[in-house]
Every structure is written in C-alpha cells, then in structure tokens.
C-alpha atoms as a PDB file:
ATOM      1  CA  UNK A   1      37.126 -19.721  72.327  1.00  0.00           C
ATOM      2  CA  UNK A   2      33.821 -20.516  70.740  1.00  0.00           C
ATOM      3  CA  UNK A   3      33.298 -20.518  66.839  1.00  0.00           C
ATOM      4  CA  UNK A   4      30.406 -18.619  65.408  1.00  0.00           C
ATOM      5  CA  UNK A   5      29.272 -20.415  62.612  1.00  0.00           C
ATOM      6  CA  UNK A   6      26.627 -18.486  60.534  1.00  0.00           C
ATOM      7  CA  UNK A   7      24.176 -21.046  58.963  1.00  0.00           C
ATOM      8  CA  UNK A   8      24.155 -19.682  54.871  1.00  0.00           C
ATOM      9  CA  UNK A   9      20.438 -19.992  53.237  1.00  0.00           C
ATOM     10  CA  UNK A  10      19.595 -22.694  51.154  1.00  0.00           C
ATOM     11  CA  UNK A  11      20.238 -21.906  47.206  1.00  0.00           C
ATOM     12  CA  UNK A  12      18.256 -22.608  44.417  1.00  0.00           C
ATOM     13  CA  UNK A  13      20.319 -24.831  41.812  1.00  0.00           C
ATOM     14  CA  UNK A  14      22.300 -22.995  38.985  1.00  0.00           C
ATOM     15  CA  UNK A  15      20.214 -22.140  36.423  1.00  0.00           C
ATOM     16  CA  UNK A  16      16.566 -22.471  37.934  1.00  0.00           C
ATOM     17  CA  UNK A  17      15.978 -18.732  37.123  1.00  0.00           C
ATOM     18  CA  UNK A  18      17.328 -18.556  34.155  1.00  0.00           C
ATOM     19  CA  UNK A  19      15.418 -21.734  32.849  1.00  0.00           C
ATOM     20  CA  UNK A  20      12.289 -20.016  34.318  1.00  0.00           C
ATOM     21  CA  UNK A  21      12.946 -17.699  32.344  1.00  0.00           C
ATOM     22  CA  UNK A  22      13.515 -19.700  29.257  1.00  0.00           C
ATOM     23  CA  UNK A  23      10.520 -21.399  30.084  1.00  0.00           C
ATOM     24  CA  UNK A  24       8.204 -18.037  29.817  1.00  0.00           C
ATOM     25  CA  UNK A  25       9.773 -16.803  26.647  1.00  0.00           C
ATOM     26  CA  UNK A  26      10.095 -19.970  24.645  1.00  0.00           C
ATOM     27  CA  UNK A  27       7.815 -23.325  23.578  1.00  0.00           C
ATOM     28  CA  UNK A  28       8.605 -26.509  25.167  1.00  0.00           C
ATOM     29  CA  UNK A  29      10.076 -28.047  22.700  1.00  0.00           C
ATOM     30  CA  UNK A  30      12.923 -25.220  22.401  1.00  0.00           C
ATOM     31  CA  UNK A  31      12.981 -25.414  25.900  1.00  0.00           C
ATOM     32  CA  UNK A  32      13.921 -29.351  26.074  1.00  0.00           C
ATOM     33  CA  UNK A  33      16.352 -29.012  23.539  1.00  0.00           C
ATOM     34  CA  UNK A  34      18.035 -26.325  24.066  1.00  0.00           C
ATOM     35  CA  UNK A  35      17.984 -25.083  27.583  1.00  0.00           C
ATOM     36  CA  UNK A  36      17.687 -28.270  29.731  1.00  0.00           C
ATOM     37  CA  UNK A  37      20.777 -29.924  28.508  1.00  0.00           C
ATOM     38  CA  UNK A  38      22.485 -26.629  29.175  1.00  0.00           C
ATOM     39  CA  UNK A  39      21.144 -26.438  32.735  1.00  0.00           C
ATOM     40  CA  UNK A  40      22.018 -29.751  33.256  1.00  0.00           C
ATOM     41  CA  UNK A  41      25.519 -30.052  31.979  1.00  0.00           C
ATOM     42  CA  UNK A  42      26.267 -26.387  34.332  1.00  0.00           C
ATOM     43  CA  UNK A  43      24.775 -28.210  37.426  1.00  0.00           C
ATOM     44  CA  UNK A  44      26.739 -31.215  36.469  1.00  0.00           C
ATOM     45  CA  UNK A  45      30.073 -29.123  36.009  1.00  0.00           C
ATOM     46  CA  UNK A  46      29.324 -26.793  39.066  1.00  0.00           C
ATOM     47  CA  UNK A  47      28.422 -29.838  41.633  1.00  0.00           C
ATOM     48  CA  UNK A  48      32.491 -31.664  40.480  1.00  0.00           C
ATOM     49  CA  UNK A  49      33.586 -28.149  41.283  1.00  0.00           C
ATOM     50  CA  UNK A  50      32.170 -28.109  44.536  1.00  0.00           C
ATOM     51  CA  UNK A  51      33.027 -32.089  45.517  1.00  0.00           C
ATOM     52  CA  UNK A  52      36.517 -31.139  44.982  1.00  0.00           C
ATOM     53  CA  UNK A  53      36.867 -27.879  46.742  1.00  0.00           C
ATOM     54  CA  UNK A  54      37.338 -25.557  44.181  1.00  0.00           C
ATOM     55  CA  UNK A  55      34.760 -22.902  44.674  1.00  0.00           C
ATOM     56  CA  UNK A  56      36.716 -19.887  42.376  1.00  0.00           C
ATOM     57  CA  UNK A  57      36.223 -22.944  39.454  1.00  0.00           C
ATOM     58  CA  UNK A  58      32.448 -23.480  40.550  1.00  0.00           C
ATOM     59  CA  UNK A  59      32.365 -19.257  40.045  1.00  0.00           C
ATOM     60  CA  UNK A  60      33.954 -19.873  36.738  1.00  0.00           C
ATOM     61  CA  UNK A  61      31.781 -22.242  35.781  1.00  0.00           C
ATOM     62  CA  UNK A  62      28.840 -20.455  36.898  1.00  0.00           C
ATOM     63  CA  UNK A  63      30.032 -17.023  34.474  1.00  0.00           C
ATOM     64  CA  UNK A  64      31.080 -19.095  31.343  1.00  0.00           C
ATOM     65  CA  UNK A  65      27.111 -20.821  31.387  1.00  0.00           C
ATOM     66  CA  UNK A  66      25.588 -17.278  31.816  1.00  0.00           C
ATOM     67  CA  UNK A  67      27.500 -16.363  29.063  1.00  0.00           C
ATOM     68  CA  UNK A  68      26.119 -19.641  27.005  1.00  0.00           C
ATOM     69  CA  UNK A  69      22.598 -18.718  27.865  1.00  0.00           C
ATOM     70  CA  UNK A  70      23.126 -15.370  26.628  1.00  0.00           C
ATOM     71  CA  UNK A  71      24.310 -16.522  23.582  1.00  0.00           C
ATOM     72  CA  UNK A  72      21.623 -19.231  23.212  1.00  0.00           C
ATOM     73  CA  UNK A  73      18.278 -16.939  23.965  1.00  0.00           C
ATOM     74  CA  UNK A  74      20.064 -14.279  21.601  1.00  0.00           C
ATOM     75  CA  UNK A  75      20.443 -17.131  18.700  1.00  0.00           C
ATOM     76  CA  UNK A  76      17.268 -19.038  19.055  1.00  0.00           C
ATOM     77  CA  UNK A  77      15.931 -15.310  18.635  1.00  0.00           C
ATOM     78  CA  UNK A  78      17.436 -14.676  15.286  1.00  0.00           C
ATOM     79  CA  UNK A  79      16.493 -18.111  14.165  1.00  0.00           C
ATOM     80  CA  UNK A  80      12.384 -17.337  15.098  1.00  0.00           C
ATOM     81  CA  UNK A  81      12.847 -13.932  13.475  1.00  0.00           C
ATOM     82  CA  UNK A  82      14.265 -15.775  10.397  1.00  0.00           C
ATOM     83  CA  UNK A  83      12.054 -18.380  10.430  1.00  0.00           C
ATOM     84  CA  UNK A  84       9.094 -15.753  10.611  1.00  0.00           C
ATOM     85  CA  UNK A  85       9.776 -13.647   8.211  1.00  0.00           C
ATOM     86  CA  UNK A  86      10.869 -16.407   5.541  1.00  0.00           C
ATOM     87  CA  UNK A  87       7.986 -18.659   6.708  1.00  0.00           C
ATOM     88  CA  UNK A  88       9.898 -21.686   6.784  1.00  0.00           C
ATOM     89  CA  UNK A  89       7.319 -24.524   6.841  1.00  0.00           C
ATOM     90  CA  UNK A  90       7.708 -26.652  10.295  1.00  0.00           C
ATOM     91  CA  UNK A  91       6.726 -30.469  10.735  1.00  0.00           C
END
C-alpha cells in the first residue's frame, strides 16, 4: 500500500514574531540586549530538541521562552516607566 505523505509548510524560526514585535515597541539597543540573546538561546535549545527527537521537549521549550518574553517586555516596561518618571539621566 502506498504512503501519503503530506508535505508540512515551511516555519518561521521560534521567536521571529515575537522579536518583530520587540523590535516595534522597543529601541535597538534594548532590543540587542535583551531580546536577541533570548531568541537566540530558544532557537539554540529548540533546534537540540529537535536533533534528538524529542518534539514534546522542543514544545516545552517553546512555552517556557514565551513565558520569558512575557516576563521581559513586562519588566523592561516598569523599568522605562521608572526611569521616566524619576528622570534617571542616561549616557
């Protein structure tokens, strides 16, 4: 009997929205430091996942670094409001 194989579409790479999304709401510089590294440590994580067959840790892997960037654009928030309304001088 023939096998069917359905050909899956091509993904973007973890992340790309949500660092498109980091990239309209905050300046390149918080962008670089905060939200590439993340980005590229989840890829880096979710790519070993994948090389060794385990696609439920890949999943994993792919909640717990939503959950970081929701805790990152929810800090670096608080920290502009701060800095804003204490008018912290920046260099």
């Amino acid at each position: 009997m023939a096998r069917i194989v359905v050909a899956s579409r091509i993904k973007q790479p973890p992340g790309y929205v949500i660092l498109k999304i980091a990239d309209f709401l905050w300046s390149h510089k918080t962008l670089t430091l905060t939200f590439e590294p993340l980005v590229a440590d989840w890829r880096h994580e979710y790519c070993e996942a994948l090389q060794g067959g385990r696609r439920m840790k890949a999943r994993w892997i792919c909640i717990r670094y939503y959950w970081a960037f929701a805790k990152a654009f929810g800090l670096t928030k608080i920290v502009d409001a701060v800095k804003a309304f204490v008018r912290i001088p920046t260099k």
